[in-house]
Protein backbone atom coordinates (compact mmCIF):
# COMPACT_ATOMS: atom_id res chain seq x y z
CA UNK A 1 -8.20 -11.41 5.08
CA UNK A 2 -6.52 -13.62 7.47
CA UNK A 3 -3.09 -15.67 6.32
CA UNK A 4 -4.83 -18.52 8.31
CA UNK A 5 -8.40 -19.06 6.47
CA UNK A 6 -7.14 -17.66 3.01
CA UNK A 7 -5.75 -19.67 0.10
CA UNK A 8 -2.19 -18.90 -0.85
CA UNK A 9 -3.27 -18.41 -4.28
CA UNK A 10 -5.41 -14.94 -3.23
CA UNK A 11 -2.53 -13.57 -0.90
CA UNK A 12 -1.10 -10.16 -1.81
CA UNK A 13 2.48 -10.81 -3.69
CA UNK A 14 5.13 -8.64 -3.06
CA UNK A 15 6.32 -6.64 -5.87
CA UNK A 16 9.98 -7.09 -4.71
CA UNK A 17 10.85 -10.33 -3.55
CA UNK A 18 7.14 -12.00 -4.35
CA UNK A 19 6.68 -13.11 -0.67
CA UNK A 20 3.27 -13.16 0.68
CA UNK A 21 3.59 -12.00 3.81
CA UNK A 22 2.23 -8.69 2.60
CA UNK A 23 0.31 -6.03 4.93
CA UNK A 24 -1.72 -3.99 2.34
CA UNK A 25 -4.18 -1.03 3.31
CA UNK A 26 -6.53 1.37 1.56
CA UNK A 27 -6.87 4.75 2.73
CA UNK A 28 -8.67 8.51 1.92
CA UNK A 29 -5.85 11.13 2.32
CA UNK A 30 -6.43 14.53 3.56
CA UNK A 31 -6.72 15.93 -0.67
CA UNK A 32 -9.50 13.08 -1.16
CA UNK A 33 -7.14 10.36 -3.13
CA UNK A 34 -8.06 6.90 -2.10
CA UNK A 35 -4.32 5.19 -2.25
CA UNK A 36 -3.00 1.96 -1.24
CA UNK A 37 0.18 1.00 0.79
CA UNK A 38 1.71 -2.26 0.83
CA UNK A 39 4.14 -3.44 3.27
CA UNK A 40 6.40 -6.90 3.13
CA UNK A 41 7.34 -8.53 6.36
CA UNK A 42 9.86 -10.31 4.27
CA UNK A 43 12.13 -7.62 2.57
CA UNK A 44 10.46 -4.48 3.68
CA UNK A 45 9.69 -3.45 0.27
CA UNK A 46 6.89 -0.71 0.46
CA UNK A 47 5.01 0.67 -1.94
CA UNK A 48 2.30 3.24 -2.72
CA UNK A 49 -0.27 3.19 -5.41
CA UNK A 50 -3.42 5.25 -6.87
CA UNK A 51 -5.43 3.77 -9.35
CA UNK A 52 -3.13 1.09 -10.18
CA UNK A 53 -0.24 3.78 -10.68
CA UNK A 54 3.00 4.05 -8.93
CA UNK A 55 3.17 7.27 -5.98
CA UNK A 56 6.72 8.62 -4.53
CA UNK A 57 6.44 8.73 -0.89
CA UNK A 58 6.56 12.81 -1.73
CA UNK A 59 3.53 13.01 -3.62
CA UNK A 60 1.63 10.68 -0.87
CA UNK A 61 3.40 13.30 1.49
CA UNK A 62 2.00 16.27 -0.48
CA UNK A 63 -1.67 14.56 -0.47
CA UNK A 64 -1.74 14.11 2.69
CA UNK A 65 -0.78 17.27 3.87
CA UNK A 66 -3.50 19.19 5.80
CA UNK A 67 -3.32 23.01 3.47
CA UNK A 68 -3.40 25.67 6.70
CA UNK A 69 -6.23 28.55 5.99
């Protein structure tokens, strides 16, 4: 979504200070989780979710971690 062709009313929010100047992203990690990071360009916040739940940066660490054989 573009900030220019979408309506203020679908923007991301963030969780923090509510601004909408929000970069969020979906990605696989390396264990197969699909997560989502959220970034504000207004106060920084970030966050990390999986399936609608709350992630430590640890745990997305953990996940993402490639397990040597």
């Amino acid at each position: 979504m573009s900030l220019v062709t979408t309506p203020t009313s679908q923007l991301a929010t963030c969780a923090q200070c509510s601004g909408t100047r929000v970069t969020h992203i979906t990605m696989t990690l390396t264990d197969g989780s699909v997560v989502d990071f959220a970034s504000c360009h207004s106060c920084e916040h970030k966050t990390w979710t999986e399936s609608g739940h709350g992630l430590a940066v640890t745990d997305v660490l953990r996940k993402a971690t490639k397990t040597k054989v």
